[in-house]
Each structure stands twice: as C-alpha cells, then as structure tokens.
C-alpha atoms as a PDB file:
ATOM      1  CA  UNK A   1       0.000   0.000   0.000  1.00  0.00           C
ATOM      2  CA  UNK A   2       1.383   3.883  -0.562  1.00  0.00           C
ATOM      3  CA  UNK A   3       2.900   5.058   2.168  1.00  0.00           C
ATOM      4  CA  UNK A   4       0.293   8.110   2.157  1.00  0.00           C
ATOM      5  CA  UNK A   5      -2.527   5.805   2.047  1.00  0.00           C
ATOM      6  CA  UNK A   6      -1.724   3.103   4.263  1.00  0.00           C
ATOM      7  CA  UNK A   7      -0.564   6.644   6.778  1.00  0.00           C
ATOM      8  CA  UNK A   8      -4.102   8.037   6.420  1.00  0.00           C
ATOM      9  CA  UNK A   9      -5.765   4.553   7.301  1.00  0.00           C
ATOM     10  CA  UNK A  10      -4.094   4.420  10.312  1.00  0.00           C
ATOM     11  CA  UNK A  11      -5.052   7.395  11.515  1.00  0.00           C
ATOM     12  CA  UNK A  12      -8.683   6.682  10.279  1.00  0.00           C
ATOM     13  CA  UNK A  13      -8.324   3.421  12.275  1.00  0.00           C
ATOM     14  CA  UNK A  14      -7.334   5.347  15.519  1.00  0.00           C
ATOM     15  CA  UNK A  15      -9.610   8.324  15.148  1.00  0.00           C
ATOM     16  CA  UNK A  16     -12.613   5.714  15.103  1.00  0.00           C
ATOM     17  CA  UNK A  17     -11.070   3.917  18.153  1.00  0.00           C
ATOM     18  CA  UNK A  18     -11.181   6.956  19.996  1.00  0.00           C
ATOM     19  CA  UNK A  19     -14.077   7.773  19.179  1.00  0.00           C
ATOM     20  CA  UNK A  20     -15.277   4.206  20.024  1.00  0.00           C
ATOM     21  CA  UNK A  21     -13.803   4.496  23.447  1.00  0.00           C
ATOM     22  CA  UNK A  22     -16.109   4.921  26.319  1.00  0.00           C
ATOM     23  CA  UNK A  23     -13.403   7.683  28.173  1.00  0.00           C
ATOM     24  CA  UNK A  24     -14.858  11.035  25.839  1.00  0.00           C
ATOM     25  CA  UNK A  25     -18.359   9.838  26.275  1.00  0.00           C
ATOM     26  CA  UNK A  26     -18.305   9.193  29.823  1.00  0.00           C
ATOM     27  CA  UNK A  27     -16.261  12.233  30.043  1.00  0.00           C
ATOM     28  CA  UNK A  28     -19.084  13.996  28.042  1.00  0.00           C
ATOM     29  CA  UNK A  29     -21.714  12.248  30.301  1.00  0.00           C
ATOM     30  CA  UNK A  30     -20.176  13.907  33.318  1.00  0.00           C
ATOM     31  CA  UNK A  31     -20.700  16.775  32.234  1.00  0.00           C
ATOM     32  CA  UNK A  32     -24.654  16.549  30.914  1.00  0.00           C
ATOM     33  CA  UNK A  33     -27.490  17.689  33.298  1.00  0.00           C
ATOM     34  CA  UNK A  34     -29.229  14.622  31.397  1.00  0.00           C
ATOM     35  CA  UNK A  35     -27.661  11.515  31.880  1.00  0.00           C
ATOM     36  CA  UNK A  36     -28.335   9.426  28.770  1.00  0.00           C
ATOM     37  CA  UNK A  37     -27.328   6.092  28.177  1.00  0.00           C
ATOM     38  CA  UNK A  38     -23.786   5.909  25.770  1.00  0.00           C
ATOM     39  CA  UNK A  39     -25.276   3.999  23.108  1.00  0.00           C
ATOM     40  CA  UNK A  40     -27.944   6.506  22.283  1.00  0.00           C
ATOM     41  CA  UNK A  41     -25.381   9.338  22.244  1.00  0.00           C
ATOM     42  CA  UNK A  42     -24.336   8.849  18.656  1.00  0.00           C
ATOM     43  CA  UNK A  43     -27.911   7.819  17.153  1.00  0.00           C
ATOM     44  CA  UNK A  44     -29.559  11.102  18.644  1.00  0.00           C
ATOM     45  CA  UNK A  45     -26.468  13.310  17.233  1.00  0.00           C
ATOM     46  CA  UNK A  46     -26.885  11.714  13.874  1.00  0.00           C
ATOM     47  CA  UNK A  47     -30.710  12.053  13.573  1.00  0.00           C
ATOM     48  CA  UNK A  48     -30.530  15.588  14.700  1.00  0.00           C
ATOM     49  CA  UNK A  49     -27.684  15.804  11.683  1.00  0.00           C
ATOM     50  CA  UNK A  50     -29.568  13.689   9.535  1.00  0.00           C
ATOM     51  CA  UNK A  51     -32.904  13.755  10.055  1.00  0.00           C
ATOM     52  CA  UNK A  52     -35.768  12.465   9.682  1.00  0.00           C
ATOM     53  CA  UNK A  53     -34.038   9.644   8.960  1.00  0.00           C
ATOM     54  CA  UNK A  54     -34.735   5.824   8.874  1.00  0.00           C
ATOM     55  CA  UNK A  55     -33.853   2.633  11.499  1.00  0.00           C
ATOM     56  CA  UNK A  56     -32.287   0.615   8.656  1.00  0.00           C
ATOM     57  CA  UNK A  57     -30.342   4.127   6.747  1.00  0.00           C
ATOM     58  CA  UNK A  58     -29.528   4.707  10.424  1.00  0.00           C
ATOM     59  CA  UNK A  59     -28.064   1.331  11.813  1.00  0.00           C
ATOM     60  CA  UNK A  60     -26.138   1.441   8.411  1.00  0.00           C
ATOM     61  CA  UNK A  61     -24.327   4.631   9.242  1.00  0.00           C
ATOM     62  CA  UNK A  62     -23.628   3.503  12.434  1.00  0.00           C
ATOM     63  CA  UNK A  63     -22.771   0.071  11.782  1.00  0.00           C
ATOM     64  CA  UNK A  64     -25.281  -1.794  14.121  1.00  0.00           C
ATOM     65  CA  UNK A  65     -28.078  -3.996  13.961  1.00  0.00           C
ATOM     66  CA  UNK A  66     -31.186  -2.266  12.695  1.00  0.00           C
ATOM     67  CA  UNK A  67     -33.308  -4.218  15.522  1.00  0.00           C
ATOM     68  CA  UNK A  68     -30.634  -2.694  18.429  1.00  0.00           C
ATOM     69  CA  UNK A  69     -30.804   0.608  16.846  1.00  0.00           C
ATOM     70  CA  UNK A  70     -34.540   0.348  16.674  1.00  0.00           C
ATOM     71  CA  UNK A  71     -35.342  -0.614  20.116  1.00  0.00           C
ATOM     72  CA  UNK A  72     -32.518   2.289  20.904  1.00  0.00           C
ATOM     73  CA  UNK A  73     -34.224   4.850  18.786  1.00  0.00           C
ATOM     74  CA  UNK A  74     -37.727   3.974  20.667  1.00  0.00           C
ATOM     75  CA  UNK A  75     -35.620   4.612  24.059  1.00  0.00           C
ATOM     76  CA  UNK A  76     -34.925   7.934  22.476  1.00  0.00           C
ATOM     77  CA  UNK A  77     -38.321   8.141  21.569  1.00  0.00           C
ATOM     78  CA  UNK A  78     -39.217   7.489  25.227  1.00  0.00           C
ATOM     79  CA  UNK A  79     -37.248   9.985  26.692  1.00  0.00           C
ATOM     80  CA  UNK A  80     -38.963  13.018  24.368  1.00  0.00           C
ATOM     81  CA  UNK A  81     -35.306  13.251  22.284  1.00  0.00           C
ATOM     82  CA  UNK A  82     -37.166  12.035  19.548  1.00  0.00           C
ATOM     83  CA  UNK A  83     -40.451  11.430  17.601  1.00  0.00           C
ATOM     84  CA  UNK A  84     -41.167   8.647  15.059  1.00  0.00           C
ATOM     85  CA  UNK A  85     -43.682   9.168  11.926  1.00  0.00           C
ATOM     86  CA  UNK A  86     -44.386   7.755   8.791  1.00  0.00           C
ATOM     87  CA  UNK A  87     -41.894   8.788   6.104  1.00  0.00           C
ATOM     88  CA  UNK A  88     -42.038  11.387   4.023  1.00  0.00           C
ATOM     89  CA  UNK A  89     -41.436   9.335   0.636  1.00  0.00           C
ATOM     90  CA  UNK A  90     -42.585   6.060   1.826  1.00  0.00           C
ATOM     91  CA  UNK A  91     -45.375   5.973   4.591  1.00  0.00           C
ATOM     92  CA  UNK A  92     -44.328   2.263   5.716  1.00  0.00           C
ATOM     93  CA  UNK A  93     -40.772   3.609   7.014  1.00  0.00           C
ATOM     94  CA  UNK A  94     -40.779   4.865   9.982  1.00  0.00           C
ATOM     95  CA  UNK A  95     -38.318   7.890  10.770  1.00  0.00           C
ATOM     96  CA  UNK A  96     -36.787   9.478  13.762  1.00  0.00           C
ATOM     97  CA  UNK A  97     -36.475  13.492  14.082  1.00  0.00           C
ATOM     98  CA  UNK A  98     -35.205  15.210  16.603  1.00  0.00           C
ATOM     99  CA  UNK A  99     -37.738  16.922  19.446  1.00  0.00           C
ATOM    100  CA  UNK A 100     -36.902  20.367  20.400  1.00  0.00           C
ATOM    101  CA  UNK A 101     -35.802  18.482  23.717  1.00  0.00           C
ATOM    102  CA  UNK A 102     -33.484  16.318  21.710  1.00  0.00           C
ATOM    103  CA  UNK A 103     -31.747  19.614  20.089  1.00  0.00           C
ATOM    104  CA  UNK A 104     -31.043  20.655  23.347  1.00  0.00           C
ATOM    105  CA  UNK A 105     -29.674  17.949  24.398  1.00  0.00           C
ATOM    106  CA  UNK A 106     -27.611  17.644  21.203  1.00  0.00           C
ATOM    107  CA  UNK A 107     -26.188  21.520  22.041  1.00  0.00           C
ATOM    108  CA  UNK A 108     -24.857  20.786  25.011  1.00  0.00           C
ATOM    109  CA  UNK A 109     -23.150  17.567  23.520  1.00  0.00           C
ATOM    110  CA  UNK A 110     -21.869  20.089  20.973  1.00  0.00           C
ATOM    111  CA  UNK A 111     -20.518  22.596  23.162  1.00  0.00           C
ATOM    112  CA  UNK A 112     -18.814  19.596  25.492  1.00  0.00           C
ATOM    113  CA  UNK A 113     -16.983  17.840  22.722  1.00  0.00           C
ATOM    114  CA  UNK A 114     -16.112  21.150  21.810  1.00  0.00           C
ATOM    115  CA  UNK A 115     -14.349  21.686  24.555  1.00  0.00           C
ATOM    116  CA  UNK A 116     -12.802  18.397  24.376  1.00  0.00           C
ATOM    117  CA  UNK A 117     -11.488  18.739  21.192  1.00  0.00           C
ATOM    118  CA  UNK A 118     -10.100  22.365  21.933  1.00  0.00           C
ATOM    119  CA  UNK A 119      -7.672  20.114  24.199  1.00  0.00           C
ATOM    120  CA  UNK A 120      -6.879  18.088  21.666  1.00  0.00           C
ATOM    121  CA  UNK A 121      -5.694  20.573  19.151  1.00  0.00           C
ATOM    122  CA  UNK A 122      -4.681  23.766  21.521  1.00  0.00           C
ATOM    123  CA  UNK A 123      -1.638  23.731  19.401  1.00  0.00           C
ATOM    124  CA  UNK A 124      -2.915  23.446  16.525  1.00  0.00           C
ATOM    125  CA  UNK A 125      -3.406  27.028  14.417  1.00  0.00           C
ATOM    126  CA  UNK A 126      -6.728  28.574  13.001  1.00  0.00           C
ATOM    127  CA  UNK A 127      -5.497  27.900   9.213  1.00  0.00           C
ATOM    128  CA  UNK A 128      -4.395  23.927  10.354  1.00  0.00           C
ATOM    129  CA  UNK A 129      -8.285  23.437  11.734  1.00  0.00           C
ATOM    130  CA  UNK A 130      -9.839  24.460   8.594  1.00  0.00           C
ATOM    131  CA  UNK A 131      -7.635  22.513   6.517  1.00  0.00           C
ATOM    132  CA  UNK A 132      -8.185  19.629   8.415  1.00  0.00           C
ATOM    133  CA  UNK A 133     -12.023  20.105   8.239  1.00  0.00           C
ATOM    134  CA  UNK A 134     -11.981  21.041   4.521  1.00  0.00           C
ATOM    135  CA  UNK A 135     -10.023  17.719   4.076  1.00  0.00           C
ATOM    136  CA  UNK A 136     -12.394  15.757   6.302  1.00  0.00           C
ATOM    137  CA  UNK A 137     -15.480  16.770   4.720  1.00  0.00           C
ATOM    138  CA  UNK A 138     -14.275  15.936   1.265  1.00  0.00           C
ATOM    139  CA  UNK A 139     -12.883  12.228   2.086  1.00  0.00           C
ATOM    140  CA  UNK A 140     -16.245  11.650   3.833  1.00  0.00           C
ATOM    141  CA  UNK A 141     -17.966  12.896   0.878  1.00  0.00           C
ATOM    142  CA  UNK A 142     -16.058  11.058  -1.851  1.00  0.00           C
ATOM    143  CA  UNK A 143     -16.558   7.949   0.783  1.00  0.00           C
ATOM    144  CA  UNK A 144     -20.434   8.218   0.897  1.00  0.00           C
ATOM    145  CA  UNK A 145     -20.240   8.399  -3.016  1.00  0.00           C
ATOM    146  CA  UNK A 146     -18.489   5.337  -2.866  1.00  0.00           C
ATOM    147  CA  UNK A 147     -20.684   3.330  -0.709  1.00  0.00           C
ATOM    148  CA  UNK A 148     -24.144   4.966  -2.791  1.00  0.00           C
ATOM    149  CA  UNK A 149     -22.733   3.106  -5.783  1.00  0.00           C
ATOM    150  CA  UNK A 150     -21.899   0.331  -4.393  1.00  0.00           C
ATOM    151  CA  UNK A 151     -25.194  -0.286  -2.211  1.00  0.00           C
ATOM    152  CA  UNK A 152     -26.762  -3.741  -2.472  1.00  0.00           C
ATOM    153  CA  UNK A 153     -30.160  -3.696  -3.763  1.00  0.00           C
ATOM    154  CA  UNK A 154     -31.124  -5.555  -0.085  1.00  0.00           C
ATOM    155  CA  UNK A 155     -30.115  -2.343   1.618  1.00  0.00           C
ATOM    156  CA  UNK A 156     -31.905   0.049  -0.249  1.00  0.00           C
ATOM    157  CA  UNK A 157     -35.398  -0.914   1.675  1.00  0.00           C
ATOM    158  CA  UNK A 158     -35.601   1.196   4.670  1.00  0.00           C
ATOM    159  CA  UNK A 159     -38.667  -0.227   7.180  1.00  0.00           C
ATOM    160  CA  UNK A 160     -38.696  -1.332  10.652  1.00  0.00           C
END
C-alpha cells in the first residue's frame, strides 16, 4: 500500500477507536445535566444531523443492527429526544427526528466535545483546523459516493 494511504488509514483506524472508546463519552456524560445512556449518544447526534431519517439508513451509518438501533431509537423516543412518523417518501418507514428536547440535548453535547477537542488541538493554528475540516469533509464525501454506488439492492429498503 502507498505510504500516504496506508498513513491516512491508520489514523482513520485510531480516530474511530477513539471515538469508540467509552473515556470522551463518559467524560461527556459527566458533564450533561441529562444523563443518557452511551449507546444513544451517537444515534440522537446523527438524527438531529440527519434527520428524519430511517432505522435501517440509520443502523447502516452507524454500523449496528437495525433491531438494536430500533429498540434504541424507541428509548430515544421514550425519553422526548425524539419522535417517530411515517416517512415522508414512503409511509411504511418509519423515521426518527429530533424533538426540540433532543436539540437541546444535542447543544450541550456540541458545546462539550467542543471543549474536548479544543484540548486536543490547543496547538494546533486557526489555518491547520480548517484545513483539516476542509479535508475531512471531502474524504467523507467522496466515501459516501463510494458506498451509494456500491449499495446492495437488499439495503436500499428502509422499514422497521
């Protein structure tokens, strides 16, 4: 593999294992005037970035088990973060949104891993931060490409 490649893998493969790690999240946690169970951190931050959006589209992007992230999503559901309705396009799918409640909740995740990361990268300049971002959002763009054209017609079906 390139050198440059097989570098930027790496630090893919580390930046998702620290972001798998339960140390920011309970560190995160700590700080919330809601305690909310660390599973359901990253499916309420991606429906309020996503949504409304699907069980199945949503277990996908986070790599679980549509039936975990379903009965997860109806914890949400239970705690006001979110509401569940019939699809826009297709009435049978059911999709989460965010509640006001859950955009709150979402903010002060915001502002925490803000802080967090402003640890992270104190040393890092203004210019170096936008690069990296710029950078970011165009390999996770030409990645999402990637995996729209090479969906499996199996996937494509979005019910609960």
């Amino acid at each position: 593999m390139n050198k440059d490649l097989l570098d930027t893998h790496n630090a893919l493969l580390d930046i998702i294992g620290f972001m798998s790690r339960p140390e920011p999240d309970i560190a995160l946690m700590s700080e919330m005037s809601m305690p909310l169970e660390r599973a359901l951190l990253p499916l309420l931050v991606r429906i309020e970035r996503r949504g409304p959006i699907g069980v199945v589209e949503l277990a996908d992007m986070v790599g679980r088990d549509y039936t975990t992230v379903s009965r997860q999503v109806a914890r949400l559901d239970e705690l006001g973060l979110v509401a569940r309705r019939a699809g826009a396009r297709d009435k049978r799918v059911r999709e989460a949104e965010v509640t006001k409640a859950g955009r709150e909740v979402v903010a002060v995740i915001d502002q925490t891993r803000e802080t967090q990361v402003g640890e992270l990268m104190a040393d890092w300049t203004a210019a170096e931060r936008r690069d990296l971002a710029r950078l970011m959002k165009r390999l996770a763009a030409d990645m999402n490409a990637w995996v729209q054209r090479h969906k499996h017609p199996e996937h494509e079906e979005d019910s609960e």
